[in-house]
Protein backbone atom coordinates (compact mmCIF):
# COMPACT_ATOMS: atom_id res chain seq x y z
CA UNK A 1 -40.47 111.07 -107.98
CA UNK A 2 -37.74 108.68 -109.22
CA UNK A 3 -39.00 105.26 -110.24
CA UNK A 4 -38.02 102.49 -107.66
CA UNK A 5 -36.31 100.21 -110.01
CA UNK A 6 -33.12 101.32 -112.04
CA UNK A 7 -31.82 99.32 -115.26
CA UNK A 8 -28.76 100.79 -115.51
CA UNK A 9 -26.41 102.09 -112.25
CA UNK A 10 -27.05 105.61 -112.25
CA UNK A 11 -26.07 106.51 -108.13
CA UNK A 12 -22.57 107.96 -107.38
CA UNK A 13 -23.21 107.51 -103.56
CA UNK A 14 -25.79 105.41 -101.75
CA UNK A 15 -26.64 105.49 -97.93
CA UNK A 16 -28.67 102.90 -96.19
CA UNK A 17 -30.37 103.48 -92.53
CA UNK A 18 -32.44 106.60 -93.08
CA UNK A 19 -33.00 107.81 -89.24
CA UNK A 20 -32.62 111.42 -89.17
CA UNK A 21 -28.63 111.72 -89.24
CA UNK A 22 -28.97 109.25 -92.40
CA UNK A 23 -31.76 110.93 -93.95
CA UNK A 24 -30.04 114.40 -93.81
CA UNK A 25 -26.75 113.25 -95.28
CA UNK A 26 -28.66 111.67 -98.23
CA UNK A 27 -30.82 114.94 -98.68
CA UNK A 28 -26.96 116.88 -98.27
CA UNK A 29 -25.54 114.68 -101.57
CA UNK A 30 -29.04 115.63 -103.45
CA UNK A 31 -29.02 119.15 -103.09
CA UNK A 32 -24.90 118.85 -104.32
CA UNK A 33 -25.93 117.13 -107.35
CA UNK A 34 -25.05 113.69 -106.49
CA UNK A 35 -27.58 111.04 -107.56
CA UNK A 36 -28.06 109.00 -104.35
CA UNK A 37 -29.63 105.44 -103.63
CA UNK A 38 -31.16 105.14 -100.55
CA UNK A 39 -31.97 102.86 -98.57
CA UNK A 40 -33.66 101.07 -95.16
CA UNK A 41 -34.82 97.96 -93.35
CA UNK A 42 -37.69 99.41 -93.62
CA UNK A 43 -39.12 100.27 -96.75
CA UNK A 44 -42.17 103.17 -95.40
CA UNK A 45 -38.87 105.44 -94.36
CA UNK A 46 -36.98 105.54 -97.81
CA UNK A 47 -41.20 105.99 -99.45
CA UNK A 48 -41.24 109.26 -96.82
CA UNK A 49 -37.71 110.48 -97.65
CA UNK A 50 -37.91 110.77 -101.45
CA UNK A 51 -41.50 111.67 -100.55
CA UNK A 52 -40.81 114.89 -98.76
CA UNK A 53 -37.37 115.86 -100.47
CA UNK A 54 -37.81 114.20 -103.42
CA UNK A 55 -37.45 117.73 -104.97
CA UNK A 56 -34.08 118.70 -103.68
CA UNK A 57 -32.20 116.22 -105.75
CA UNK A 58 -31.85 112.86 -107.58
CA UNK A 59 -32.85 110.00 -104.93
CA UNK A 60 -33.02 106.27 -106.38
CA UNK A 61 -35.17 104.78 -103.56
CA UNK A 62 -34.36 101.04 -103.36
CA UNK A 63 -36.90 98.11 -101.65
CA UNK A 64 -33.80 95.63 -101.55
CA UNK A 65 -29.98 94.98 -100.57
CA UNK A 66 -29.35 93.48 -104.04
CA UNK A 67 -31.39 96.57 -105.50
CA UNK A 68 -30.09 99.19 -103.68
CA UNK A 69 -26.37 97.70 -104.97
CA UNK A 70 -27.26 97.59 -107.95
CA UNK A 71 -28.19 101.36 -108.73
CA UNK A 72 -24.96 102.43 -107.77
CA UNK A 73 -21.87 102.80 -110.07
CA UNK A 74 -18.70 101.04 -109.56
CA UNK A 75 -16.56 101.37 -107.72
CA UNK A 76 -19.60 101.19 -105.57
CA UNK A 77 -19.88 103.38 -102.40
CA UNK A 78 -22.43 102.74 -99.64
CA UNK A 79 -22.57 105.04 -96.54
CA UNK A 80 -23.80 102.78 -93.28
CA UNK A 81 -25.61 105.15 -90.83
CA UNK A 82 -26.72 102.59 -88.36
CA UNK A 83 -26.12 102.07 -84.67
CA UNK A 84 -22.75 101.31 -83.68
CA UNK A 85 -21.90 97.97 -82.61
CA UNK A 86 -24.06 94.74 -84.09
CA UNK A 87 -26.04 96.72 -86.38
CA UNK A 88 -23.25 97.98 -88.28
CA UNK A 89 -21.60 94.13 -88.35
CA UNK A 90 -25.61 92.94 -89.40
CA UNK A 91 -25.45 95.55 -92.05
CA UNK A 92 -21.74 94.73 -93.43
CA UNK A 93 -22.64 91.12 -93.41
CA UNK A 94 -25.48 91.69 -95.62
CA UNK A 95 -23.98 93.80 -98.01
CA UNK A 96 -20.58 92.43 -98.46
CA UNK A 97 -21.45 89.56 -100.68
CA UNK A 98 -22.78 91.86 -103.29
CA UNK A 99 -20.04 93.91 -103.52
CA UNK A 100 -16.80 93.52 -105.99
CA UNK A 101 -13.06 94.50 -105.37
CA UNK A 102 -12.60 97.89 -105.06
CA UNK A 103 -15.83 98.98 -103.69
CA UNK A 104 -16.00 100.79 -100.41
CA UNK A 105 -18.35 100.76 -97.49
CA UNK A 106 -18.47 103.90 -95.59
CA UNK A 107 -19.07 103.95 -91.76
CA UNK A 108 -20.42 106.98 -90.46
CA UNK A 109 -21.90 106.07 -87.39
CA UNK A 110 -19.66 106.89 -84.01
CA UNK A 111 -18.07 103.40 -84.01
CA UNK A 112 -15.63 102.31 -81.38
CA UNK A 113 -12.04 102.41 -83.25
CA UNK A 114 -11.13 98.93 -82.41
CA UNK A 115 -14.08 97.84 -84.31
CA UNK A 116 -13.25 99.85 -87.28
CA UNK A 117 -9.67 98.24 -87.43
CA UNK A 118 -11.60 94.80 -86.94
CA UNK A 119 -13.77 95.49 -89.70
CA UNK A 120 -11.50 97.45 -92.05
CA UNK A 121 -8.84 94.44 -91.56
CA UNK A 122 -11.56 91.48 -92.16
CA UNK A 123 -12.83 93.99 -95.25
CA UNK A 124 -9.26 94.61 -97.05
CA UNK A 125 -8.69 90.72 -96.86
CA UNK A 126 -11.72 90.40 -99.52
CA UNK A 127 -10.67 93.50 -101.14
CA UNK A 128 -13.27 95.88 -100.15
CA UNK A 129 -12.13 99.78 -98.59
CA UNK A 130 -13.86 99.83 -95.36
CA UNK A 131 -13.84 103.90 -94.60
CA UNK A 132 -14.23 104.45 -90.80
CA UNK A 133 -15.54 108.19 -90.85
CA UNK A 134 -16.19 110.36 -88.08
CA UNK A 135 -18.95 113.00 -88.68
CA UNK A 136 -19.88 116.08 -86.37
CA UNK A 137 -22.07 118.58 -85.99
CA UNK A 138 -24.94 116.83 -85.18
CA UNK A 139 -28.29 116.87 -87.60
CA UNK A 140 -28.27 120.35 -88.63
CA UNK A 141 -24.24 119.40 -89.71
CA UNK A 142 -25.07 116.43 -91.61
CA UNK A 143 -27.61 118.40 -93.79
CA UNK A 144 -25.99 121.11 -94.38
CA UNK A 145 -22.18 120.44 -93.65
CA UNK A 146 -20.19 118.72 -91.12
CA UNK A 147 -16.78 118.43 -90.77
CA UNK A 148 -16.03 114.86 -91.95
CA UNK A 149 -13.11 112.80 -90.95
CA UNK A 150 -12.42 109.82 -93.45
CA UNK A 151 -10.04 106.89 -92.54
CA UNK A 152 -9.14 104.04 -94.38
CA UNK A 153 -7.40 103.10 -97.31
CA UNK A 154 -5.34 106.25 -99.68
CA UNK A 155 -6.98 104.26 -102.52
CA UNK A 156 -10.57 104.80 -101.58
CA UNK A 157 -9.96 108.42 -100.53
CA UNK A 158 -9.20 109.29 -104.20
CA UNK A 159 -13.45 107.99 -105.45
CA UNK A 160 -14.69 109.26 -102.25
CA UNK A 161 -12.88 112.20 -101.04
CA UNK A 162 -14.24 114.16 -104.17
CA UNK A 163 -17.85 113.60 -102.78
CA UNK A 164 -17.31 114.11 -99.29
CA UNK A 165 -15.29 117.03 -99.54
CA UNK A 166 -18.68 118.81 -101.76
CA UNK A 167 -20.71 117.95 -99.15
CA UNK A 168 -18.36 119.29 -95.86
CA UNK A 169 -18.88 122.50 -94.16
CA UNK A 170 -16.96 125.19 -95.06
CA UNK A 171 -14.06 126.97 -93.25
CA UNK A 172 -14.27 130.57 -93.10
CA UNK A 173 -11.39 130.85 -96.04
CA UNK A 174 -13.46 128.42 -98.03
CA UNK A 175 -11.66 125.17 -97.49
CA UNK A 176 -13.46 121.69 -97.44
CA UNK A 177 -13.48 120.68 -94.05
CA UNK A 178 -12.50 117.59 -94.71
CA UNK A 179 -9.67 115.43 -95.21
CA UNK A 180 -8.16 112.20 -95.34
CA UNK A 181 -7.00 111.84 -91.63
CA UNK A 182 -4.85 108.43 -91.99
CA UNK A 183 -5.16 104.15 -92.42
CA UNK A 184 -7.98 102.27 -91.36
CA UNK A 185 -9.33 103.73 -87.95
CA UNK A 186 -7.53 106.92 -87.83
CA UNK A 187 -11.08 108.51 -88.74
CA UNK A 188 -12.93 106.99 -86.07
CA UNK A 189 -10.36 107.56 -83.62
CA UNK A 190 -9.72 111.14 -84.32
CA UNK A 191 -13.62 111.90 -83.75
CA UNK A 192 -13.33 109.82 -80.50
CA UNK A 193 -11.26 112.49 -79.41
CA UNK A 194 -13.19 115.14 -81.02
CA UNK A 195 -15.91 114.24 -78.92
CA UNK A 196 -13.76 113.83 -75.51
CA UNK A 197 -12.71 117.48 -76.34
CA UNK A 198 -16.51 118.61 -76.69
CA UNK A 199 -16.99 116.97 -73.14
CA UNK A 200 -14.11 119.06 -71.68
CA UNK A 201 -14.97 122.03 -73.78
CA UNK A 202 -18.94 121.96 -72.25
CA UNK A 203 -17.16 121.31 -68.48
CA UNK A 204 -15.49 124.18 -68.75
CA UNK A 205 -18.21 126.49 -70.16
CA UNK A 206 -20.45 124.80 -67.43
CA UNK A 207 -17.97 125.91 -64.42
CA UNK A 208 -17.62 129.39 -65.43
CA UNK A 209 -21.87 129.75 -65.71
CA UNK A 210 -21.84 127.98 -62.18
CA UNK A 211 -19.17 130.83 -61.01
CA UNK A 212 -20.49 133.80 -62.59
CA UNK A 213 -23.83 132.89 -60.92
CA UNK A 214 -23.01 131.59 -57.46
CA UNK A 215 -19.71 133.98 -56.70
CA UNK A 216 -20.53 136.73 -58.82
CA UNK A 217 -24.44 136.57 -58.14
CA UNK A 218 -25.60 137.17 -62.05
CA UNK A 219 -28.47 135.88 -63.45
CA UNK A 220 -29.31 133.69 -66.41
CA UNK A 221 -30.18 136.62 -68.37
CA UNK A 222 -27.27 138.36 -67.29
CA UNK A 223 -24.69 135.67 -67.64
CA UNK A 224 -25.73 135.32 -71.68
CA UNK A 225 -24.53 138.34 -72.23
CA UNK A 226 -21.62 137.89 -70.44
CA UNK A 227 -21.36 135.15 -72.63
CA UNK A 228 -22.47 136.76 -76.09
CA UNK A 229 -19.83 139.50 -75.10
CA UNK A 230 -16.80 136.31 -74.91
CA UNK A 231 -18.12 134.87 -78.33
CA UNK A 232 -16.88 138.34 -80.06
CA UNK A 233 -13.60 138.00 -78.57
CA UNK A 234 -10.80 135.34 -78.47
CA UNK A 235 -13.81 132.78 -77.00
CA UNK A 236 -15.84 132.74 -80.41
CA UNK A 237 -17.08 129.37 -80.62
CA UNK A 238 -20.71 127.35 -81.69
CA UNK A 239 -20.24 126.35 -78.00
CA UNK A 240 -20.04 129.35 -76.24
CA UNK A 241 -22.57 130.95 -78.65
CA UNK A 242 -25.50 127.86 -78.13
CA UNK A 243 -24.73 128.87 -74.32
CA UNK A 244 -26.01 132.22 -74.43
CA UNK A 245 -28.82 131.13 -76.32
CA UNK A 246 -30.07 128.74 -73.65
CA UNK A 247 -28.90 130.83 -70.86
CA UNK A 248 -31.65 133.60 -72.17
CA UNK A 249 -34.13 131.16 -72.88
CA UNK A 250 -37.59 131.50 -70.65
CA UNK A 251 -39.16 128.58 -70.44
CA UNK A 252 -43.11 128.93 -71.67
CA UNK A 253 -44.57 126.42 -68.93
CA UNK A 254 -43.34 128.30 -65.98
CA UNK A 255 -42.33 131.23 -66.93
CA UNK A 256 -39.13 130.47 -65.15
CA UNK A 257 -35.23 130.53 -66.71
CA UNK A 258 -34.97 127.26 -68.58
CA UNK A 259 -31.74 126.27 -66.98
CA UNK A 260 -33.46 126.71 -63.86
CA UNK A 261 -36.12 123.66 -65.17
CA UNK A 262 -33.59 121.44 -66.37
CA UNK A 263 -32.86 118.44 -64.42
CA UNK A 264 -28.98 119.08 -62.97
CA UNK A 265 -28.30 115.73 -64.46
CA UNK A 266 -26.19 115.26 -67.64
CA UNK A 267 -25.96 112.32 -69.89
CA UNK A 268 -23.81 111.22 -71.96
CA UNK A 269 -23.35 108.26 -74.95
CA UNK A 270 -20.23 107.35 -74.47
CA UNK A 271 -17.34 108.38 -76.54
CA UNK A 272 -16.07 110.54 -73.53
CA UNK A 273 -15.36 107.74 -71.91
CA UNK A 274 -14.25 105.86 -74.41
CA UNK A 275 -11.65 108.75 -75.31
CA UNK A 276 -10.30 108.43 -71.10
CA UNK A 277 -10.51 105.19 -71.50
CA UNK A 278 -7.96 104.82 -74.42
CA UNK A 279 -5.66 107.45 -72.57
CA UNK A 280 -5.12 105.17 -70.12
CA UNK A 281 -3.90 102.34 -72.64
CA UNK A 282 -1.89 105.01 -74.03
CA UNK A 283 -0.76 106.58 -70.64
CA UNK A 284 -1.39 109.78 -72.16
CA UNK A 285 -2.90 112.31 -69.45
CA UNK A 286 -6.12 113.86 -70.32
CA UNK A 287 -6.89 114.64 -66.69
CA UNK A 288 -9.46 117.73 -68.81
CA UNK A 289 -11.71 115.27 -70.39
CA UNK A 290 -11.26 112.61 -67.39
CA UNK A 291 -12.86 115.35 -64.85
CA UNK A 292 -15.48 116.14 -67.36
CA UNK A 293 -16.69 112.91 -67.69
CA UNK A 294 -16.54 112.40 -64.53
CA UNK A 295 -18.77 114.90 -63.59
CA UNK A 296 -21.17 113.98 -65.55
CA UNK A 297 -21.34 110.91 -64.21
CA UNK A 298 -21.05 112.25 -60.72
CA UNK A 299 -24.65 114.53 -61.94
CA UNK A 300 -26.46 111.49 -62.56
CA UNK A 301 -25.70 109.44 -58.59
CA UNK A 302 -28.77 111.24 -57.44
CA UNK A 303 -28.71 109.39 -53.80
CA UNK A 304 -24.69 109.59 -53.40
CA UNK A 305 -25.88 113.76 -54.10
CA UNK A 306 -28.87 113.52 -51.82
CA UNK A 307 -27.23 111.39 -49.23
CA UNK A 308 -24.43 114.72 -48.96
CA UNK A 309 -26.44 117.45 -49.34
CA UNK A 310 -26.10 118.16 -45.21
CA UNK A 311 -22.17 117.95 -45.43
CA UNK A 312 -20.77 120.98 -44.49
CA UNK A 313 -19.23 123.37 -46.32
CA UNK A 314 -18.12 127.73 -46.50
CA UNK A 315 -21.20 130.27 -47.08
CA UNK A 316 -20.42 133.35 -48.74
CA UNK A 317 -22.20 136.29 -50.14
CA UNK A 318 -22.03 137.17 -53.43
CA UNK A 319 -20.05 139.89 -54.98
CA UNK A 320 -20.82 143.57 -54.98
CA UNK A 321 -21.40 144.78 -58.39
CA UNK A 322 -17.48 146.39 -59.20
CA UNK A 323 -15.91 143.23 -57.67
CA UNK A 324 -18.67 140.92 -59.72
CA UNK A 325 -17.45 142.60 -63.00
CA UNK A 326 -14.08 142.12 -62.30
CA UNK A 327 -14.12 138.72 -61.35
CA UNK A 328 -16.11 137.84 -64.51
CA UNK A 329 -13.18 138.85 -66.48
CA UNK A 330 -11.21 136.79 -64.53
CA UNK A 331 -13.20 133.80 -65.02
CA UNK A 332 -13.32 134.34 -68.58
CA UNK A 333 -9.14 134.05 -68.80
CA UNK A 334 -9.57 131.08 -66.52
CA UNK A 335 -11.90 129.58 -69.36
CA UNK A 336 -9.60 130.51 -71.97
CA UNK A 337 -6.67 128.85 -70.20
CA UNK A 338 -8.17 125.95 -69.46
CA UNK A 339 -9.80 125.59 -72.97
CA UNK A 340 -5.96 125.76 -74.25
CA UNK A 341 -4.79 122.82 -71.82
CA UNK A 342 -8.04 120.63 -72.94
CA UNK A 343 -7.06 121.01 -76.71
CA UNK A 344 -3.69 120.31 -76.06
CA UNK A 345 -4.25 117.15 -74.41
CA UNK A 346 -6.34 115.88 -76.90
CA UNK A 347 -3.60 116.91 -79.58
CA UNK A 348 -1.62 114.84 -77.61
CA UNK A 349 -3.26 111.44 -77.27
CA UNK A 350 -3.75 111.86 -81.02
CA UNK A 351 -0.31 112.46 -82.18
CA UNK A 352 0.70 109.53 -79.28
CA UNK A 353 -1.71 107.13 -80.97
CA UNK A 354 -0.92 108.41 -84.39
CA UNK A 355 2.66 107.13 -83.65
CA UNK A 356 1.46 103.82 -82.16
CA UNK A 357 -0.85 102.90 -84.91
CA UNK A 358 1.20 104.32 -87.84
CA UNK A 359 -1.31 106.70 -88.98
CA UNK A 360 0.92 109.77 -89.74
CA UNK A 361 -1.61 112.19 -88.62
CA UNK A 362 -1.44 115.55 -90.23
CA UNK A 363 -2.34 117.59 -86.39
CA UNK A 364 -2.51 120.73 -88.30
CA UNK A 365 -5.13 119.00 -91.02
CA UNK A 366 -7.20 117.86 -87.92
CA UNK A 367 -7.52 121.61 -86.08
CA UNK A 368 -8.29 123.01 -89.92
CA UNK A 369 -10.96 120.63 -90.22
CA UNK A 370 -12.83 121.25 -86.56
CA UNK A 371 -12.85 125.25 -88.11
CA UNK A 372 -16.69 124.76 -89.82
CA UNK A 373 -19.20 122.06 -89.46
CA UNK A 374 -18.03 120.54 -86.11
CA UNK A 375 -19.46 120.86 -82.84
CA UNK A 376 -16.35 122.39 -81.15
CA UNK A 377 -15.85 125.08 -84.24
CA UNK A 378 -13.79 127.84 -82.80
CA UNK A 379 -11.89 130.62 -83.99
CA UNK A 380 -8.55 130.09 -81.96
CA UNK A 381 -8.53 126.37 -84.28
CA UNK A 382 -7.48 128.16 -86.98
CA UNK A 383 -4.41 129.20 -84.53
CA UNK A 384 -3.32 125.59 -83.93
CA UNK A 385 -3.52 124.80 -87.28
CA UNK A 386 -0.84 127.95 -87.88
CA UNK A 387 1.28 126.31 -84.82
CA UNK A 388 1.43 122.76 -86.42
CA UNK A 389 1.90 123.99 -89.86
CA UNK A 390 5.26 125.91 -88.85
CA UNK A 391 6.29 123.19 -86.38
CA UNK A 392 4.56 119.48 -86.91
CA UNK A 393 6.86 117.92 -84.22
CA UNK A 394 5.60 120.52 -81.40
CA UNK A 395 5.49 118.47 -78.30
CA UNK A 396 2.29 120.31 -76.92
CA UNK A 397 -0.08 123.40 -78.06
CA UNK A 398 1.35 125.38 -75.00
CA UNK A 399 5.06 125.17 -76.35
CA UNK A 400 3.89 127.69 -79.21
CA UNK A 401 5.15 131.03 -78.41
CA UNK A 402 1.60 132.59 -78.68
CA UNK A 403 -0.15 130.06 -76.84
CA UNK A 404 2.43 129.80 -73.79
CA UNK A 405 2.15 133.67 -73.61
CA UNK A 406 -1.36 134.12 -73.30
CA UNK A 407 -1.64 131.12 -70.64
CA UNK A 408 1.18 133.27 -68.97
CA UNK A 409 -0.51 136.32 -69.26
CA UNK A 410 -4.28 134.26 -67.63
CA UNK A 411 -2.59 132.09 -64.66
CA UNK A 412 -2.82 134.83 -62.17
CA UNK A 413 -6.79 135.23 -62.44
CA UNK A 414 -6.56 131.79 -63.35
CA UNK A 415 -4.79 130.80 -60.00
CA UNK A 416 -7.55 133.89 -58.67
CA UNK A 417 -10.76 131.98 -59.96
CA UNK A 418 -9.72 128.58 -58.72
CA UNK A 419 -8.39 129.83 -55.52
CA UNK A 420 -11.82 131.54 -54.94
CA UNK A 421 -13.76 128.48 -55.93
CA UNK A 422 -12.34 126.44 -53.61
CA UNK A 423 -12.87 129.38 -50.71
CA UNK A 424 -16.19 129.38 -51.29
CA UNK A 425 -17.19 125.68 -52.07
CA UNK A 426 -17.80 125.87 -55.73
CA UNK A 427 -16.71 123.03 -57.54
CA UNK A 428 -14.35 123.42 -60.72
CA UNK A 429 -13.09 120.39 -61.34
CA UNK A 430 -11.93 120.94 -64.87
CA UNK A 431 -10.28 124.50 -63.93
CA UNK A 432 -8.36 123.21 -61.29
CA UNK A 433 -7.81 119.86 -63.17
CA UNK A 434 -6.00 122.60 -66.08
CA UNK A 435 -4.15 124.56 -64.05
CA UNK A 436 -2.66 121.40 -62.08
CA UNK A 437 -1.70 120.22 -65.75
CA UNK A 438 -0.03 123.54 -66.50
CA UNK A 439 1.76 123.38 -63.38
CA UNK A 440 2.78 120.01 -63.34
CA UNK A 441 4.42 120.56 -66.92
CA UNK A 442 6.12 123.61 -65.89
CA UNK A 443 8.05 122.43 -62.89
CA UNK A 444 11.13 121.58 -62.38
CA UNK A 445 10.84 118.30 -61.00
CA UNK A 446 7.65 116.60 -59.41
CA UNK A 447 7.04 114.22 -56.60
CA UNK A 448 6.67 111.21 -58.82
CA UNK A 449 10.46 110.69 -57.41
CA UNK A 450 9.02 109.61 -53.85
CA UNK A 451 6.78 107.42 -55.61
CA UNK A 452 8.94 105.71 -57.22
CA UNK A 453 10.94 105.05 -54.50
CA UNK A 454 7.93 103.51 -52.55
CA UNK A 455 7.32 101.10 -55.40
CA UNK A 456 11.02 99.81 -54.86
CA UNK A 457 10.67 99.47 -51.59
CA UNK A 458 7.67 98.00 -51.57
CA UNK A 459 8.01 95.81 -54.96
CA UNK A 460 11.28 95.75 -56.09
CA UNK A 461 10.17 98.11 -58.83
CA UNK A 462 13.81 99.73 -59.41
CA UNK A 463 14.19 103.38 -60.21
CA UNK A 464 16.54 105.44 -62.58
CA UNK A 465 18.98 107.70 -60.70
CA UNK A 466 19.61 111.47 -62.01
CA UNK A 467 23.09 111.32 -61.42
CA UNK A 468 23.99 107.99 -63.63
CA UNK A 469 22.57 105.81 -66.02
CA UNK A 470 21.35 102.15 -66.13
CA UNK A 471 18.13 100.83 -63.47
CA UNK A 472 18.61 100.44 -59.53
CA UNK A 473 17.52 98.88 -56.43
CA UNK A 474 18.27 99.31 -53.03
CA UNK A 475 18.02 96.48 -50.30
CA UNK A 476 15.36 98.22 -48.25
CA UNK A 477 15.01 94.78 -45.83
CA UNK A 478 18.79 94.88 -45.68
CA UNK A 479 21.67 96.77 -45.39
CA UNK A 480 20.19 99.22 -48.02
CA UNK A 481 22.70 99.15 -49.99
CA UNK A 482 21.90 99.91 -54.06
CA UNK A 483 22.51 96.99 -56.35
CA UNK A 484 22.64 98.16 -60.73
CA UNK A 485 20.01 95.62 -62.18
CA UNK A 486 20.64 97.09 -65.67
């Protein structure tokens, strides 16, 4: 085992707060051949780490702030892995004052992004590169390769990328994935999104189970294959693949399926709604990730559910067996289109917060990144990277040619699956939340005319006319005439 005490700096990396996410990306740096100082408030969990893994690498355990500092080589790089919100501010504040110009302080935790550009602003003013980072893929990612997304400074990309880049997952043609996503809370804000995706992304998958079971009358059993059968096809995903594997789990108490002893109520930590939440302030529409989270919160109002159960609603027998088939290949292109729309929203609200904040996102960077590590790795991501790459300024995923052809090609079972949901009292809120999307950016004008109006008339709101330009009003208490308030 390494001693405790160092005399000379001898740690390219350190991390301090050793829970298990902490802990695996310090083991992740050993085993690359990085000597790393570790660290914790408590002194028992950095013993136990270099302990029990003390053979997979070079660890520098340290007791102290000021020792744990000094083991590292300049320009110094700490990597926080603490609980968002005070903790991470406690743990700044104490490390800050032992740090020189130049060094950076690495935030991997899921941080809100208006805290990162708090605390990368308050950082760069004593001339330390605070590096907002978004990491995913869970434990198993952080050991052995996430998909990293580094903000902050250009300057601190160039000691740090290096590291964080040998420690990423890989894409399947070998590529890092990671990259150097933009300014101070780019990072941060581009896994916020990442995350708002994954909520829409499990929505989705979700829906289609609850169809294939209550319309098509499968089993659990029989719906994982259903399921393993998409993952070798344009659906190949960790996502859909981890559903299959629960689907078929038994569970060893009862003997029952273990989706069958799950509580029907889903949690959730908050970035989803922190993601709808910024949409708003953006006024970008993610109505995917919106229904998603709202359905999870909707799982967890246990008395509003019980309180309803007796409402009434259409009974229907399941499918035979030909017309089950064919509607599970139905709902599988209603997945697939709705997938598209959910990505493509969340492309949006980054590229319309990339322009507000100045960041100069790289979109195509971002979907090559989420190919490996991530939890929302997916075949088709190497697709919108292609799209971006020949056209950065595309307004929207379904503008590319191959994209807007295969939605084209689903909408009919698409219109089929939601149509029949709503027949038989099966709720799909993302589905039909996607498909309203789709239509709502394919026609050729919407009612958002009348509602304008009604906010003149009601608030003197003015309108824009289609004929001319400049702002209106019309004297609706009046003689209604139109007055130009340009």
């Amino acid at each position: 085992m390494p001693s405790s005490t160092t005399t000379q700096p001898t740690a390219q990396i350190g991390v301090t707060g050793l829970a298990v996410m902490g802990s695996n990306l310090a083991r992740n740096f050993a085993r690359h051949g990085h000597t790393v100082a570790v660290h914790n408030r408590t002194y028992a969990k950095t013993k136990a780490l270099v302990d029990e893994h003390g053979h997979e690498g070079t660890f520098v355990p340290a007791e102290s702030a000021e020792e744990f500092v000094a083991a590292l080589q300049k320009p110094r790089r700490i990597v926080v892995m603490v609980k968002a919100g005070e903790p991470t501010d406690a743990v700044i504040d104490e490390f800050t004052p032992l740090l020189d110009e130049g060094d950076v302080i690495i935030d991997g935790g899921n941080a809100h992004f208006h805290d990162t550009l708090r605390r990368e602003k308050a950082l760069r003013d004593k001339g330390i590169h605070f590096v907002g980072t978004g990491i995913s893929g869970g434990e198993e990612g952080a050991l052995n390769g996430p998909a990293i997304m580094p903000g902050g400074s250009a300057e601190s990309y160039k000691s740090l990328g290096p590291l964080l880049e040998s420690i990423a997952a890989k894409a399947p043609d070998g590529t890092p994935c990671c990259t150097h996503i933009g300014p101070d809370a780019a990072g941060h804000f581009v896994k916020m999104v990442h995350n708002g995706i994954e909520y829409a992304d499990m929505q989705l998958i979700a829906e289609a189970y609850d169809l294939l079971r209550t319309v098509a009358g499968f089993g659990p059993a029989r719906i994982a294959e259903v399921f393993r059968g998409w993952n070798s096809g344009r659906l190949n995903s960790y996502l859909i693949e981890i559903t299959a594997e629960v689907l078929a789990h038994t569970d060893a108490a009862s003997g029952r399926p273990f989706v069958d002893v799950v509580a029907d109520e889903a949690e959730q930590k908050g970035t989803g709604r922190w993601t709808v939440q910024t949409a708003l302030d953006l006024g970008v529409p993610v109505s995917g990730i919106a229904e998603a989270v709202f359905a999870r919160s909707l799982s967890g109002h246990r008395e509003l559910r019980d309180a309803a159960r007796t409402l009434p609603g259409p009974a229907a027998a399941p499918l035979d067996a030909e017309e089950a088939e064919a509607f599970a290949a139905r709902v599988e292109e209603a997945l697939y289109a709705s997938k598209l729309v959910s990505y493509a929203q969340g492309w949006n609200m980054i590229a319309a917060a990339s322009a507000e904040y100045g960041w100069d996102i790289d979109l195509g960077a971002v979907a090559a990144i989420w190919r490996g590590g991530c939890i929302i790795r997916a075949a088709f991501l190497d697709r919108i990277r292609a799209a971006f790459a020949a056209d950065p300024s595309l307004p929207t995923l379904l503008a590319d040619e191959g994209f807007a052809d295969e939605v084209g090609r689903a909408q009919d079972a698409w219109r089929d699956v939601v149509a029949t949901a709503v027949r038989r009292g099966v709720p799909t809120p993302g589905f039909s939340a996607a498909l309203a999307y789709y239509d709502a950016l394919r026609a050729e004008r919407l009612p958002a005319a009348l509602t304008q109006g009604q906010r003149d008339f009601f608030g003197a709101h003015t309108y824009r006319r289609t004929d001319r330009e400049g702002s209106f009003h019309t004297l609706w208490g009046g003689d209604r005439s139109e007055q130009d308030v340009s």
